[in-house]
PDB file of N, CA and C in Angstrom:
ATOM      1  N   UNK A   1       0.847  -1.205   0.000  1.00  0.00           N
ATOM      2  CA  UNK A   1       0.000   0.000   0.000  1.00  0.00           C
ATOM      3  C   UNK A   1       0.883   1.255   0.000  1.00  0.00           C
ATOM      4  N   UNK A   2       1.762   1.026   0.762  1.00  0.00           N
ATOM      5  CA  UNK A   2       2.577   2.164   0.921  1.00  0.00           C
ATOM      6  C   UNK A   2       3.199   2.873  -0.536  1.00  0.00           C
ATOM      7  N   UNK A   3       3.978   1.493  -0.931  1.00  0.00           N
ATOM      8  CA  UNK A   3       4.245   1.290  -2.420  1.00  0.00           C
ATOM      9  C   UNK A   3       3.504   2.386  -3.482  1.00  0.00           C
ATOM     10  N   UNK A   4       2.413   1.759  -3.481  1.00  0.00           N
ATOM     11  CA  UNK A   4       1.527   2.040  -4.535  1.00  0.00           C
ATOM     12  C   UNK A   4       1.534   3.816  -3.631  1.00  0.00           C
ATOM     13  N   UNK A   5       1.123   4.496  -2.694  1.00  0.00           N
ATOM     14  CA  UNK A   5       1.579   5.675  -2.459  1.00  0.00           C
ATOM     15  C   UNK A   5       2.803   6.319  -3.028  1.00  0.00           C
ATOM     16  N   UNK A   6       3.324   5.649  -2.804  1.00  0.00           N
ATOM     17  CA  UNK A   6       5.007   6.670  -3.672  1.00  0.00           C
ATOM     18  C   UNK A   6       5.127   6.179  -4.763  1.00  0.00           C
ATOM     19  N   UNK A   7       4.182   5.026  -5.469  1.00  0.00           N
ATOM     20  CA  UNK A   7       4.444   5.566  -7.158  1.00  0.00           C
ATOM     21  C   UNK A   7       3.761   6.489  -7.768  1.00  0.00           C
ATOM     22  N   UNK A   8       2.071   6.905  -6.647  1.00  0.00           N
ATOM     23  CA  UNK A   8       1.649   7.635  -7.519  1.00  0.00           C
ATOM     24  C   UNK A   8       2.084   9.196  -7.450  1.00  0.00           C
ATOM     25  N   UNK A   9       3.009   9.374  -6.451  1.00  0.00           N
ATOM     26  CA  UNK A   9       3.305  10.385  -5.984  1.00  0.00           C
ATOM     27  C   UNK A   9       4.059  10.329  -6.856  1.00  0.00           C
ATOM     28  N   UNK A  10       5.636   9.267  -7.031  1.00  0.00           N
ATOM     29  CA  UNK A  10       6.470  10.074  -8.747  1.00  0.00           C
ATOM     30  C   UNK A  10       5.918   9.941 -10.017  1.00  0.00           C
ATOM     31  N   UNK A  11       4.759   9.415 -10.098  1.00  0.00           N
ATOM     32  CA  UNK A  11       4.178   9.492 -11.557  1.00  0.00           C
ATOM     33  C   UNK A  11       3.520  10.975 -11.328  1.00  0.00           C
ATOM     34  N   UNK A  12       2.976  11.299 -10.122  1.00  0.00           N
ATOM     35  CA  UNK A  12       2.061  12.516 -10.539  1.00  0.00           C
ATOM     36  C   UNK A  12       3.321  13.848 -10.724  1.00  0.00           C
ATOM     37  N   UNK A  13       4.446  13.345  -9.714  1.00  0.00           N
ATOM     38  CA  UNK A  13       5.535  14.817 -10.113  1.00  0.00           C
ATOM     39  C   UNK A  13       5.911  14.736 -11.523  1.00  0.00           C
ATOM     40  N   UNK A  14       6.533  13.327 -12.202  1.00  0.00           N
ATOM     41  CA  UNK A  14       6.543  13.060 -13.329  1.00  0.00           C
ATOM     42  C   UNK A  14       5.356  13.810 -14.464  1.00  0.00           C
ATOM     43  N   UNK A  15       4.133  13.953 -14.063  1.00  0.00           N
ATOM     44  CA  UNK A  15       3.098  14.179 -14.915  1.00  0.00           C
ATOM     45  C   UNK A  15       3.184  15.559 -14.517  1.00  0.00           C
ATOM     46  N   UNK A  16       3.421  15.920 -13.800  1.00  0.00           N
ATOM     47  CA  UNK A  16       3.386  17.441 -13.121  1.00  0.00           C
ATOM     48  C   UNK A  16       4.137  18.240 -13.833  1.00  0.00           C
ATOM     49  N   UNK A  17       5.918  17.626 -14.236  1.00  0.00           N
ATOM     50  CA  UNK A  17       6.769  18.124 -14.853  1.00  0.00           C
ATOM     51  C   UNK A  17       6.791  18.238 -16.455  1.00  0.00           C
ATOM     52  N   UNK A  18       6.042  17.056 -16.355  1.00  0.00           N
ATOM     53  CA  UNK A  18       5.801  16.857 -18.189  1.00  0.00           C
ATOM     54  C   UNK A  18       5.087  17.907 -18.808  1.00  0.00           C
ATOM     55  N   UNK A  19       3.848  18.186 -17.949  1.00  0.00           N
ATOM     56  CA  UNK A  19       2.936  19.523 -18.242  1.00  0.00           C
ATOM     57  C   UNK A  19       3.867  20.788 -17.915  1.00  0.00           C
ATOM     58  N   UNK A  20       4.201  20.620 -17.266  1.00  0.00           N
ATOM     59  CA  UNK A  20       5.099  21.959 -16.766  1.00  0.00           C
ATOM     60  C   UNK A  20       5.980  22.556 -18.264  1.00  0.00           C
ATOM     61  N   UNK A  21       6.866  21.167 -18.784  1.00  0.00           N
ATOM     62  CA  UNK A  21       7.366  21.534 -19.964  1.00  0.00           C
ATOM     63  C   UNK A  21       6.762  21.751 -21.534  1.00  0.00           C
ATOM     64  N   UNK A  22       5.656  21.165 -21.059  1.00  0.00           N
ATOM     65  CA  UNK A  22       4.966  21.088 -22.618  1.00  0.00           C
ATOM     66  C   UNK A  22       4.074  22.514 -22.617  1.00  0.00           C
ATOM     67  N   UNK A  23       3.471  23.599 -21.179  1.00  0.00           N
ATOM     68  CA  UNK A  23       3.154  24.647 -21.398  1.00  0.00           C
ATOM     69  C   UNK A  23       4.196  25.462 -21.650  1.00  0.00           C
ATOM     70  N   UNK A  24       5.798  24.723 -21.509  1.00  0.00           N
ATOM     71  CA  UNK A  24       6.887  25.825 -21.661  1.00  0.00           C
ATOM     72  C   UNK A  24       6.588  26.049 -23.113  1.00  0.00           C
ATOM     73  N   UNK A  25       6.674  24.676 -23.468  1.00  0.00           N
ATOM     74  CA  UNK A  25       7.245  24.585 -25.135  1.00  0.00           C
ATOM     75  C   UNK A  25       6.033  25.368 -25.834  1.00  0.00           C
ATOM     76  N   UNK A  26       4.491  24.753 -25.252  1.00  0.00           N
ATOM     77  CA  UNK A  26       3.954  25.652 -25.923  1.00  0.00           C
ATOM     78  C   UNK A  26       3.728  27.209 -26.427  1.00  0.00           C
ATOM     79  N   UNK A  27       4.354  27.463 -25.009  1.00  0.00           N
ATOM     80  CA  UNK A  27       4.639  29.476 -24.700  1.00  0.00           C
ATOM     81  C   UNK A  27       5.499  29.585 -25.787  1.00  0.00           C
ATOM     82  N   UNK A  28       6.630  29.087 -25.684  1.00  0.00           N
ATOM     83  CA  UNK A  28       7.743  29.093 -26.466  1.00  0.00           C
ATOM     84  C   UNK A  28       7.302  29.329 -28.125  1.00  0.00           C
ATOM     85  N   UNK A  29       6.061  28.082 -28.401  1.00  0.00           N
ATOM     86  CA  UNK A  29       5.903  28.369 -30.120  1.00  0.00           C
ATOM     87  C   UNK A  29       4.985  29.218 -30.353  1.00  0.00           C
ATOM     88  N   UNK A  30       4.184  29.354 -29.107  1.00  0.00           N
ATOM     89  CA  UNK A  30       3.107  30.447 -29.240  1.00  0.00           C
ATOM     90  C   UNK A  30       3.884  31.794 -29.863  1.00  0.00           C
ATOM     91  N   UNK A  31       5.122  32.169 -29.127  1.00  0.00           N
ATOM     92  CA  UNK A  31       5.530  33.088 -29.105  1.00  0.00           C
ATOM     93  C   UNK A  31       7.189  33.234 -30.323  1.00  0.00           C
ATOM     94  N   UNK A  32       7.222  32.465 -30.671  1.00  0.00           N
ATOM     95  CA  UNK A  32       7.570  32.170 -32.099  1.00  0.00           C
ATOM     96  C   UNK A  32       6.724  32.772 -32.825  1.00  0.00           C
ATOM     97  N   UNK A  33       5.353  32.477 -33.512  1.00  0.00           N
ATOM     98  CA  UNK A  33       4.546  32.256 -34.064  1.00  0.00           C
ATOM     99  C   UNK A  33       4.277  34.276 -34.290  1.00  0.00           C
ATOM    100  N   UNK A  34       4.254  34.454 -33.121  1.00  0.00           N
ATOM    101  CA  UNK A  34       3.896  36.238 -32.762  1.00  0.00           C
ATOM    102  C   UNK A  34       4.615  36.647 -33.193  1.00  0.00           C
ATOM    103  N   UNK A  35       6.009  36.378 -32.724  1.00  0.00           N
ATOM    104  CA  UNK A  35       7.059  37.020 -33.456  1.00  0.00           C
ATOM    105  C   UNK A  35       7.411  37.258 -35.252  1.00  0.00           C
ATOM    106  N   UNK A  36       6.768  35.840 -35.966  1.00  0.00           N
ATOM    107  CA  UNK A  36       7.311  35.883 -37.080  1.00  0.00           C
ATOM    108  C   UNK A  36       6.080  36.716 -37.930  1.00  0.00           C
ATOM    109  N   UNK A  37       4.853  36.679 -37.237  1.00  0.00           N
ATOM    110  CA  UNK A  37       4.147  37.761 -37.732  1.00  0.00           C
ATOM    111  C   UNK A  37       3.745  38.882 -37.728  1.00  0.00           C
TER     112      UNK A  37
END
């Protein structure tokens, strides 16, 4: 039980971070995108 507590805890930081980078990247092309027009 415990187990299953601390995997979902590094899957959710894992999932936490993944979003974290994919709103980077998205800012990032959003703002590409502004720029080239």
């Amino acid at each position: 039980f415990i187990a299953m507590i601390e995997f979902n805890k590094y899957s959710y930081l894992y999932f936490e971070s993944t979003m974290k980078s994919f709103g980077a990247y998205v800012l990032l092309h959003s703002n590409n995108v502004i720029f080239k027009v």
